[in-house]
Protein backbone atom coordinates (compact mmCIF):
# COMPACT_ATOMS: atom_id res chain seq x y z
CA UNK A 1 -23.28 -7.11 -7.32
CA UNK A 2 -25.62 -4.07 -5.93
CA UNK A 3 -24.35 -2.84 -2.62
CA UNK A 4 -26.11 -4.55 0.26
CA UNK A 5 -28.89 -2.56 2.80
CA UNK A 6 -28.55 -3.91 6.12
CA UNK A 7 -27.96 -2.94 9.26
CA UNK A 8 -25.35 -4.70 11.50
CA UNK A 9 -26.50 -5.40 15.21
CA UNK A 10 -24.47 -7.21 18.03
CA UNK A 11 -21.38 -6.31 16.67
CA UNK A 12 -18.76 -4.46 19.09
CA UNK A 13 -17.99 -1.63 16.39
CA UNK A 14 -14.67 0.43 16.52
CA UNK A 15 -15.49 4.24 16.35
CA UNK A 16 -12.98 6.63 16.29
CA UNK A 17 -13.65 6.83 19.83
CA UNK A 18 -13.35 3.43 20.58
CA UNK A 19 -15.53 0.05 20.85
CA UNK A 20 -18.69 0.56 21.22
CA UNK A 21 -22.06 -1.56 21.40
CA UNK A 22 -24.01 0.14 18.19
CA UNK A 23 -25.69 -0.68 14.63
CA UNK A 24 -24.06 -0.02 11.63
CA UNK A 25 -26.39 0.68 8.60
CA UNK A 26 -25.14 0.61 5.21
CA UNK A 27 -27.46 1.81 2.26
CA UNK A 28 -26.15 2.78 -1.37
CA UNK A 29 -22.96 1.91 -0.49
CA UNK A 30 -21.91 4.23 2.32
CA UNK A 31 -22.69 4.38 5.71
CA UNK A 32 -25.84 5.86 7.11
CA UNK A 33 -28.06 7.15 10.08
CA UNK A 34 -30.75 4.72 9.85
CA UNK A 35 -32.96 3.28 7.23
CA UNK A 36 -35.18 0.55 5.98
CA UNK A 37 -32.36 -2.35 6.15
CA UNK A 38 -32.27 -6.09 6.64
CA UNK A 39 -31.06 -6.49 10.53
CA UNK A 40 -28.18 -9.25 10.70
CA UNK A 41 -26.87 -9.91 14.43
CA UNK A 42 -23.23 -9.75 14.50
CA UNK A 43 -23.21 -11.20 17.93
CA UNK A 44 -19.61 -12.37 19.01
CA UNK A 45 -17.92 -10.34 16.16
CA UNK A 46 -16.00 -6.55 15.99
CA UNK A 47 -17.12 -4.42 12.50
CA UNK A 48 -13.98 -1.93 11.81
CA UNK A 49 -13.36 0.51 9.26
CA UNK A 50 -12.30 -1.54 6.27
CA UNK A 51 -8.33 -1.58 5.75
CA UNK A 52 -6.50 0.75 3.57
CA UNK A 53 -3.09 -0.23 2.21
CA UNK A 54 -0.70 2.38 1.03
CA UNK A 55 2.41 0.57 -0.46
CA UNK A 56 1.63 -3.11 -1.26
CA UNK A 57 3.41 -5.41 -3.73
CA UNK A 58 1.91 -9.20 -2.37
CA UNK A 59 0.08 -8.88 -5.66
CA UNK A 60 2.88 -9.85 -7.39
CA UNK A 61 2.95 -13.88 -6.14
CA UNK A 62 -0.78 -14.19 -7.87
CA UNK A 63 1.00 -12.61 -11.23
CA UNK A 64 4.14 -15.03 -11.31
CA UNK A 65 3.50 -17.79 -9.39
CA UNK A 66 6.78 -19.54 -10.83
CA UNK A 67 8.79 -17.82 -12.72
CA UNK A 68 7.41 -17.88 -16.61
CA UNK A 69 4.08 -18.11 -15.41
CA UNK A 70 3.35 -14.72 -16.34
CA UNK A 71 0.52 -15.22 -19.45
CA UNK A 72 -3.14 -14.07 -17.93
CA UNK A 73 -2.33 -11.07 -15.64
CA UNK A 74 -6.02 -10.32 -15.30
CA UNK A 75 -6.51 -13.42 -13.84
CA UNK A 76 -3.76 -12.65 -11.24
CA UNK A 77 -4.64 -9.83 -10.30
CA UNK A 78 -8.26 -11.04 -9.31
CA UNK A 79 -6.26 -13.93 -7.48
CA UNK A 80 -4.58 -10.74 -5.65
CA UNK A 81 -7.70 -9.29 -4.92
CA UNK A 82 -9.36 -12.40 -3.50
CA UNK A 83 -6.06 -12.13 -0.72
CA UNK A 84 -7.04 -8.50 -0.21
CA UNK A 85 -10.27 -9.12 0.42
CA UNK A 86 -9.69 -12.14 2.82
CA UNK A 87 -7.44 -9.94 4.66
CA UNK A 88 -9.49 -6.86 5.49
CA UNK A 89 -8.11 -4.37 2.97
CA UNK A 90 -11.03 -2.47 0.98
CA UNK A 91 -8.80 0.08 -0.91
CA UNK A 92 -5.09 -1.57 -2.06
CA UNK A 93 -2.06 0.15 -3.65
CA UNK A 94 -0.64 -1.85 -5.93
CA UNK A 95 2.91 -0.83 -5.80
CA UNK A 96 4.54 -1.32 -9.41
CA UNK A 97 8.02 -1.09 -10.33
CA UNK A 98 9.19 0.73 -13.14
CA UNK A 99 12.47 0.15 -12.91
CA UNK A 100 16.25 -0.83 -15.01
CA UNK A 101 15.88 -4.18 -12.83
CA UNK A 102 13.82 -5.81 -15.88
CA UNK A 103 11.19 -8.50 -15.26
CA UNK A 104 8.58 -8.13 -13.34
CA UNK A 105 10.42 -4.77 -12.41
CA UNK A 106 10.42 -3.46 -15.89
CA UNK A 107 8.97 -0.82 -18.10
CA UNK A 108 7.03 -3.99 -20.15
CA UNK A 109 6.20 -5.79 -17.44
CA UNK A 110 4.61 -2.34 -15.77
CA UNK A 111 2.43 -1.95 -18.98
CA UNK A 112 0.54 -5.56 -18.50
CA UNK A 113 -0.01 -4.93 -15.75
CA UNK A 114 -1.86 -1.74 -16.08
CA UNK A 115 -3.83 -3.55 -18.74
CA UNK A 116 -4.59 -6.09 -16.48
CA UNK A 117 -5.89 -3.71 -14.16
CA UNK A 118 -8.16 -1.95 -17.09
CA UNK A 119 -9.46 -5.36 -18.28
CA UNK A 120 -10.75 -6.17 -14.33
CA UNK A 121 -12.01 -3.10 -13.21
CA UNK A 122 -15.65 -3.23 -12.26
CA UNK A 123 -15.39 -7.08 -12.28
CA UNK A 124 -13.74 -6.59 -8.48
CA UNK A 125 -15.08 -4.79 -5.79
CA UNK A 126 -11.87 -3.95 -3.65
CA UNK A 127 -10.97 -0.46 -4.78
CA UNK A 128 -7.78 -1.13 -6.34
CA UNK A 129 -5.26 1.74 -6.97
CA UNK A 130 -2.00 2.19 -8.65
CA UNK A 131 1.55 3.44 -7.25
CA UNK A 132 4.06 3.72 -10.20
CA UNK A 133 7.90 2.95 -7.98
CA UNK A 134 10.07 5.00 -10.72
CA UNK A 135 13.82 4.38 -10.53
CA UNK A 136 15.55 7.62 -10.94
CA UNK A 137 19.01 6.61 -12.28
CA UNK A 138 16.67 5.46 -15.66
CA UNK A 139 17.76 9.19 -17.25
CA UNK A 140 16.73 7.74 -20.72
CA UNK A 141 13.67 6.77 -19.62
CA UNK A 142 11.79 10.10 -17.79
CA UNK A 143 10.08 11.37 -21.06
CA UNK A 144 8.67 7.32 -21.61
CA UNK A 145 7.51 7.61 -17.90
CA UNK A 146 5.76 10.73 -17.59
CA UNK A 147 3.80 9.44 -20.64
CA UNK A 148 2.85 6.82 -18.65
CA UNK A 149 1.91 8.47 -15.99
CA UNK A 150 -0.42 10.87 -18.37
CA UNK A 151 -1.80 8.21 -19.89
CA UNK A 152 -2.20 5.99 -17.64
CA UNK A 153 -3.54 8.18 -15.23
CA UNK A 154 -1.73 7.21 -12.33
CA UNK A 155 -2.16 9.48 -9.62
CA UNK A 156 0.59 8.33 -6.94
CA UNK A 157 4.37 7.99 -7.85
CA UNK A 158 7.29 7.16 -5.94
CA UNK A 159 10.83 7.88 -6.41
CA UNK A 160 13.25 4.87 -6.07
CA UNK A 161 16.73 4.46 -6.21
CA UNK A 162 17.78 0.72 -5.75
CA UNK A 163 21.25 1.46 -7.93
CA UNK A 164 24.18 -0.04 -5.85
CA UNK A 165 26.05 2.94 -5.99
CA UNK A 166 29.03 1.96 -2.72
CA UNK A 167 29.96 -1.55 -4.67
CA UNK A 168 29.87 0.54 -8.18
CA UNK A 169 31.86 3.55 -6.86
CA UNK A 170 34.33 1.13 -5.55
CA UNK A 171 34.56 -0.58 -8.48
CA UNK A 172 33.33 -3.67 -7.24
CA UNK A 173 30.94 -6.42 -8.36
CA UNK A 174 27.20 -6.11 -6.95
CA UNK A 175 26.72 -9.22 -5.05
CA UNK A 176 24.08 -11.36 -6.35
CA UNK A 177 24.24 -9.92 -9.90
CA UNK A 178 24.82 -12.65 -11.65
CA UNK A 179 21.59 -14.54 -10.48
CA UNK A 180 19.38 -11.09 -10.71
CA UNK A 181 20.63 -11.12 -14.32
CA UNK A 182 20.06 -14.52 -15.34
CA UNK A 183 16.74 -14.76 -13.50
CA UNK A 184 15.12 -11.87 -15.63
CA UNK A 185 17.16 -13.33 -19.00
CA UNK A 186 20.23 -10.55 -19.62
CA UNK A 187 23.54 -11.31 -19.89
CA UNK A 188 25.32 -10.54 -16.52
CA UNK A 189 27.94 -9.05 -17.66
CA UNK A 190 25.56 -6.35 -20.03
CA UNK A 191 23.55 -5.73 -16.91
CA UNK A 192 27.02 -4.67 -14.95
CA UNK A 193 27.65 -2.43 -17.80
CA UNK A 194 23.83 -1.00 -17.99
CA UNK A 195 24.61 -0.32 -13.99
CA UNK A 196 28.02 1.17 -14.56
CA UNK A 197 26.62 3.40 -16.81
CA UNK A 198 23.95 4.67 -15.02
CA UNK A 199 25.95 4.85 -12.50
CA UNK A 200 28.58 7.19 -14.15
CA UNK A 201 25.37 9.67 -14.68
CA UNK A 202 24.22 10.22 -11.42
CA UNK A 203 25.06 13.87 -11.12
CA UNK A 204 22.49 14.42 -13.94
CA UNK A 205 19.51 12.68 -11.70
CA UNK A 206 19.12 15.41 -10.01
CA UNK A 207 17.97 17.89 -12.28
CA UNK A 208 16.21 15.27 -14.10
CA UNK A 209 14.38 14.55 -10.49
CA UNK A 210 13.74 18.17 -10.62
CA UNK A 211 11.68 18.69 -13.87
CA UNK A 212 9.78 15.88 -13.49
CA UNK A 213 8.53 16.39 -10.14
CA UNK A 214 7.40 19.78 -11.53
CA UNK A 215 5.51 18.36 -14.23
CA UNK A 216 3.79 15.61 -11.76
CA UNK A 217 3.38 18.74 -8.81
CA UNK A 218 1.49 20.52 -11.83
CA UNK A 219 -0.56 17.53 -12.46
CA UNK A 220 -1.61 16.90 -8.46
CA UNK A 221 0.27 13.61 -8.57
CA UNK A 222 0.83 11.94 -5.51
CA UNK A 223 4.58 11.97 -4.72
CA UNK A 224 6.96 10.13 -2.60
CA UNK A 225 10.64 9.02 -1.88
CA UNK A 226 11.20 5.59 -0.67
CA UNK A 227 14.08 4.60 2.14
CA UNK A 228 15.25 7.95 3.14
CA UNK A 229 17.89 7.90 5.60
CA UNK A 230 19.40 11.38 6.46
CA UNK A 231 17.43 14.60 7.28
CA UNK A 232 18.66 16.17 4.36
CA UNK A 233 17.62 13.75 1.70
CA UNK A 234 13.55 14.02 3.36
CA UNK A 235 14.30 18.09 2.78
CA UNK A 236 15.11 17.60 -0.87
CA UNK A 237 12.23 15.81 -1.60
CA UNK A 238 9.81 17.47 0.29
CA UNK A 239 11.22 20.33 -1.39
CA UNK A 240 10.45 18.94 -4.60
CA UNK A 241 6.88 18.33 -3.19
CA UNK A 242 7.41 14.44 -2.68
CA UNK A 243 5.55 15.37 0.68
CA UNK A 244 5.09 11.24 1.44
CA UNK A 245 8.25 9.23 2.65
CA UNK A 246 7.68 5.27 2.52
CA UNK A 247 9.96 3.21 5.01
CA UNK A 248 12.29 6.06 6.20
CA UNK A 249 15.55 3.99 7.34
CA UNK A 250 16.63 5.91 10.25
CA UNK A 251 14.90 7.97 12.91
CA UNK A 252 17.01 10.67 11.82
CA UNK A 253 14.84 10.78 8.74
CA UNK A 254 11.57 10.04 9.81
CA UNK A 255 12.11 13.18 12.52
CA UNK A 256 12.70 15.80 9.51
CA UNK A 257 9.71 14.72 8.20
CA UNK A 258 7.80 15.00 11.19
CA UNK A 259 9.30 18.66 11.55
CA UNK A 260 8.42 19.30 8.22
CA UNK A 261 4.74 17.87 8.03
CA UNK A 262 5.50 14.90 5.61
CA UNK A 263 3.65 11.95 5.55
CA UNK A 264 5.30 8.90 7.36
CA UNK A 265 4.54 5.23 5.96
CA UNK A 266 6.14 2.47 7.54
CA UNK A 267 5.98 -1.67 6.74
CA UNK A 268 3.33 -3.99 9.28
CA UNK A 269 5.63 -6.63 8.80
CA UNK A 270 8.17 -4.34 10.33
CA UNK A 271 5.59 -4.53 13.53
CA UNK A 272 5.00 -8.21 13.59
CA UNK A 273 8.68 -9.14 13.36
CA UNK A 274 9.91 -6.89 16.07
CA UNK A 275 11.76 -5.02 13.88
CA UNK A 276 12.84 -4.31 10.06
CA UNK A 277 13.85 -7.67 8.32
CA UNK A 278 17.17 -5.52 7.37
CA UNK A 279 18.09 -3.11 10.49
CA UNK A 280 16.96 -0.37 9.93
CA UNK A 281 14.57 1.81 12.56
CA UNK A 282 11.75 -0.02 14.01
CA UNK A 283 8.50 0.85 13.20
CA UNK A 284 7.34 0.01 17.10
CA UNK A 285 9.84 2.78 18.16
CA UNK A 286 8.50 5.04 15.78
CA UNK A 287 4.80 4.66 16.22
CA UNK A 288 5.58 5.22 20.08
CA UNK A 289 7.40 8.45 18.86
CA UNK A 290 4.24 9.39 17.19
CA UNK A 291 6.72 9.03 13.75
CA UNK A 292 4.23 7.08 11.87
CA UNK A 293 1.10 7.86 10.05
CA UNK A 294 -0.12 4.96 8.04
CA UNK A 295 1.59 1.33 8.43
CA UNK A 296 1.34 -0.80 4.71
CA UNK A 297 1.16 -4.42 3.40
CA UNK A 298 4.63 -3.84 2.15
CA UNK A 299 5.03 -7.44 0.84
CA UNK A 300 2.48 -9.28 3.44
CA UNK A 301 -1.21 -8.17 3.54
CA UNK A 302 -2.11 -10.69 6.39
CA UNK A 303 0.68 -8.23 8.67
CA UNK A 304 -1.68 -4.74 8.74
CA UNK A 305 -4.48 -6.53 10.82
CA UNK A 306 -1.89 -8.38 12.49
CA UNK A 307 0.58 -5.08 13.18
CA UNK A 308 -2.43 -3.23 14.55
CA UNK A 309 -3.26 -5.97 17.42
CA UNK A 310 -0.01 -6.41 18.14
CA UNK A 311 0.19 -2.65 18.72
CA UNK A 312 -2.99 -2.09 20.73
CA UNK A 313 -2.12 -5.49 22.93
CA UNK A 314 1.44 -4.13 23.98
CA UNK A 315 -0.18 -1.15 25.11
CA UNK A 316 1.42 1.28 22.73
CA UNK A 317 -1.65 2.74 21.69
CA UNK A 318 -5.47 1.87 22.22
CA UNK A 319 -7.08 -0.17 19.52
CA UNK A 320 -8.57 3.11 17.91
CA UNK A 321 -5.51 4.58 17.43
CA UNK A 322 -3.59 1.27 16.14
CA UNK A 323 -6.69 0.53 13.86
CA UNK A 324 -6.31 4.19 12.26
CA UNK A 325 -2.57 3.29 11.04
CA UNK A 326 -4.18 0.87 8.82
CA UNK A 327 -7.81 3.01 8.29
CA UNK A 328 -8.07 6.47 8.47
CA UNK A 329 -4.00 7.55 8.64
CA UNK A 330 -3.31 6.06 4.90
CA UNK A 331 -6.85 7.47 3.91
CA UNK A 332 -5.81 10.63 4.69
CA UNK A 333 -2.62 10.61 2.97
CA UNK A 334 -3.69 9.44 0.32
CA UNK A 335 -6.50 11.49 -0.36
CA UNK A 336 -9.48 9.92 0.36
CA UNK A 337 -11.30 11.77 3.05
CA UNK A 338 -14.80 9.33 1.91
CA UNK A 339 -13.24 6.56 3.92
CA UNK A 340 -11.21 5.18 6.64
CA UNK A 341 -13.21 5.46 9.93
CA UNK A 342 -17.38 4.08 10.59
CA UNK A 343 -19.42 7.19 10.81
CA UNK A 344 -22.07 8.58 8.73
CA UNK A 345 -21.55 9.53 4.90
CA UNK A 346 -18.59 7.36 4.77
CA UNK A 347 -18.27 4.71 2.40
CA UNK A 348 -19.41 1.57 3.65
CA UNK A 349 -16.13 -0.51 3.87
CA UNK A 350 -16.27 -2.43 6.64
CA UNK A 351 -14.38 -5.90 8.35
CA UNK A 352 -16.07 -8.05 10.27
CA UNK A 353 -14.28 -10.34 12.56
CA UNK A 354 -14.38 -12.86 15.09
CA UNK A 355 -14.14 -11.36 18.39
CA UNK A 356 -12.31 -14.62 20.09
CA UNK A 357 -10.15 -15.20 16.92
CA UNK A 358 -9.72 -12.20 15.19
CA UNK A 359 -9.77 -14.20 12.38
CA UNK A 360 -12.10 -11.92 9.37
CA UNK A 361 -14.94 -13.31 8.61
CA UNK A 362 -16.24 -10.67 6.13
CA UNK A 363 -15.83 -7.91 4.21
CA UNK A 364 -17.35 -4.78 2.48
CA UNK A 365 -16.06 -2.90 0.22
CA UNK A 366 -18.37 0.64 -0.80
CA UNK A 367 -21.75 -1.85 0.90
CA UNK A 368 -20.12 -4.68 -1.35
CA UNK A 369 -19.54 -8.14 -0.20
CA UNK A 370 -15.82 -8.48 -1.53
CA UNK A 371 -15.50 -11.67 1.16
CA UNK A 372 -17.86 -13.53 3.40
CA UNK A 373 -17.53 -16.96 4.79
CA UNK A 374 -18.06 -19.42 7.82
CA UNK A 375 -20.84 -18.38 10.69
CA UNK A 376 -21.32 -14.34 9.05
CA UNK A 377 -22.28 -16.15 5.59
CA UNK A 378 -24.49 -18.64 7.55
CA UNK A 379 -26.35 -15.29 9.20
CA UNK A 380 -26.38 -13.64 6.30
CA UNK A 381 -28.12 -16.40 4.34
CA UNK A 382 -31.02 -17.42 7.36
């Protein structure tokens, strides 16, 4: 589909400044001055910069709905786009494990999933991106993964470490290994051992840590850590030029990388449920500390459009400045100065939604209709 000309009247649109009763034009797919357009009056509806998610994994429901279901993953992931769309979100980080967890966690899995992604790509219009989640203890595996990333092209990676390293230093069972085991098909008691032994080599991950992040800093990849909690774990990593940390734990963490000009990413769901699902820091604290930059999907897109009213309704910040958490803050980080905020020469992604409701009614994606339904589509079509 060509990207629509038309300019957007009636609308209450959120500039960077704040509301404000003006057109939007959009012509070649970005956002312009003025200029021979189709007028459509928004009247009763908001137009916002379209979102921008920077950690999401929701995708994954559309790719195993039970478990087994796992044949078409092109015809997932268009599923997952469809949710993106309906929720707002014009550019999506699809947050893909590579990890010793196996399943839809593993190095395989990973690899369909990518070719998924090639097979759809310019049947979509939501600008769909990829963030590789690499487990660190997998020392066997870093020459495998920075093919990958070469040849894959993936510009973003995150460092993980979801090893259970307490319960295997004491010599205890991981709770809940048996079922993870059986659920992705391996033998419990082979997965212990796989653990055990990584495990046992966890002095040599960080050296390991170190080369690769040199290859990927030589490469401009993206880089990240993932659940920091002390201030000198953030300093390693920033210090490795993983200048992004994604759901710091503790505010003792999020502060060093404040201090030390990282990137902070928290979870919206974190936001709509009062506070991490787990206990660790909440994200309302933090955004009131001025401790977070970008808030993402996490696991529930419908929670960044959510997150940011919930914000801008409690009074922690004004609806500009909640709105850019899910806009222009993960924009930035990741990149992508084109986009994130409605002024001129940016790309034309745009949400429209009900003013009363707040319920979206459509949205653009680069002047693209990637969703459009109820009284918008019935203005649209008159």
């Amino acid at each position: 589909m060509n990207a629509v000309e038309v300019r957007l009247v009636g609308a209450q649109v959120l500039m960077p400044c704040g509301l404000r009763d003006a057109p939007v034009t959009s012509a070649g797919g970005m956002i312009v001055a003025d200029a021979p357009a189709r007028e459509v009056d928004l009247s009763g509806f908001m137009v916002l910069p379209g979102i921008v998610d920077a950690h999401g994994d929701g995708f994954e429901r559309h790719l195993a709905p039970r478990r087994g279901a796992m044949k078409d993953l092109d015809q997932g992931l268009i599923a997952a786009e469809a949710e993106l769309a309906a929720n707002g979100i014009t550019t999506a980080t699809l947050a893909q494990f590579y990890s010793w967890e196996g399943g839809m966690r593993g190095p395989e899995f990973a690899d369909r999933v990518f070719d998924g992604l090639a097979k759809i790509k310019g049947a979509v219009e939501t600008d769909l991106r990829v963030q590789l989640r690499f487990e660190i203890p997998m020392l066997d595996d870093y020459a495998a993964v920075e093919k990958v990333i070469a040849d894959r092209q993936i510009g973003y990676v995150v460092f993980n470490d979801h090893l259970p390293h307490d319960a295997l230093e004491k010599g205890k069972r991981p709770p809940r290994l048996t079922g993870q085991a059986l659920r992705i098909g391996r033998n419990p008691e082979k997965h212990l051992a796989m653990m055990q032994a990584m495990h046992a080599r966890r002095a040599e991950v960080g050296p390991a840590v170190d080369r690769l992040a040199a290859v990927l800093a030589a490469q401009n990849v993206l880089m990240g850590s993932h659940d920091d909690r002390t201030a000198d774990e953030r300093h390693a990593w920033r210090a490795r030029g993983a200048g992004i940390t994604e759901f710091p734990e503790t505010m003792e963490a999020a502060e060093e990388a404040r201090a030390g000009g990282d990137a902070i990413i928290m979870g919206a769901p974190n936001v709509v449920r009062g506070g991490s699902h787990n206990g660790n820091v909440s994200a309302v604290e933090m955004v009131m500390m001025g401790l977070v930059d970008a808030l993402a999907s996490d696991y529930h897109y419908p929670s960044l459009r959510r997150a940011a009213f919930l914000l801008a309704d409690g009074g922690v910040t004004d609806l500009a400045g909640a709105w850019a958490l899910i806009s222009s803050g993960p924009a930035k980080l990741l990149g992508l100065p084109d986009r994130g905020e409605i002024s001129k020469d940016k790309r034309a992604d745009l949400v429209v939604l009900d003013a009363a409701t707040r319920r979206v009614a459509a949205t653009f994606a680069g002047g693209r209709v990637s969703y459009m339904s109820g009284e918008v589509a019935a203005r649209f079509i008159r």
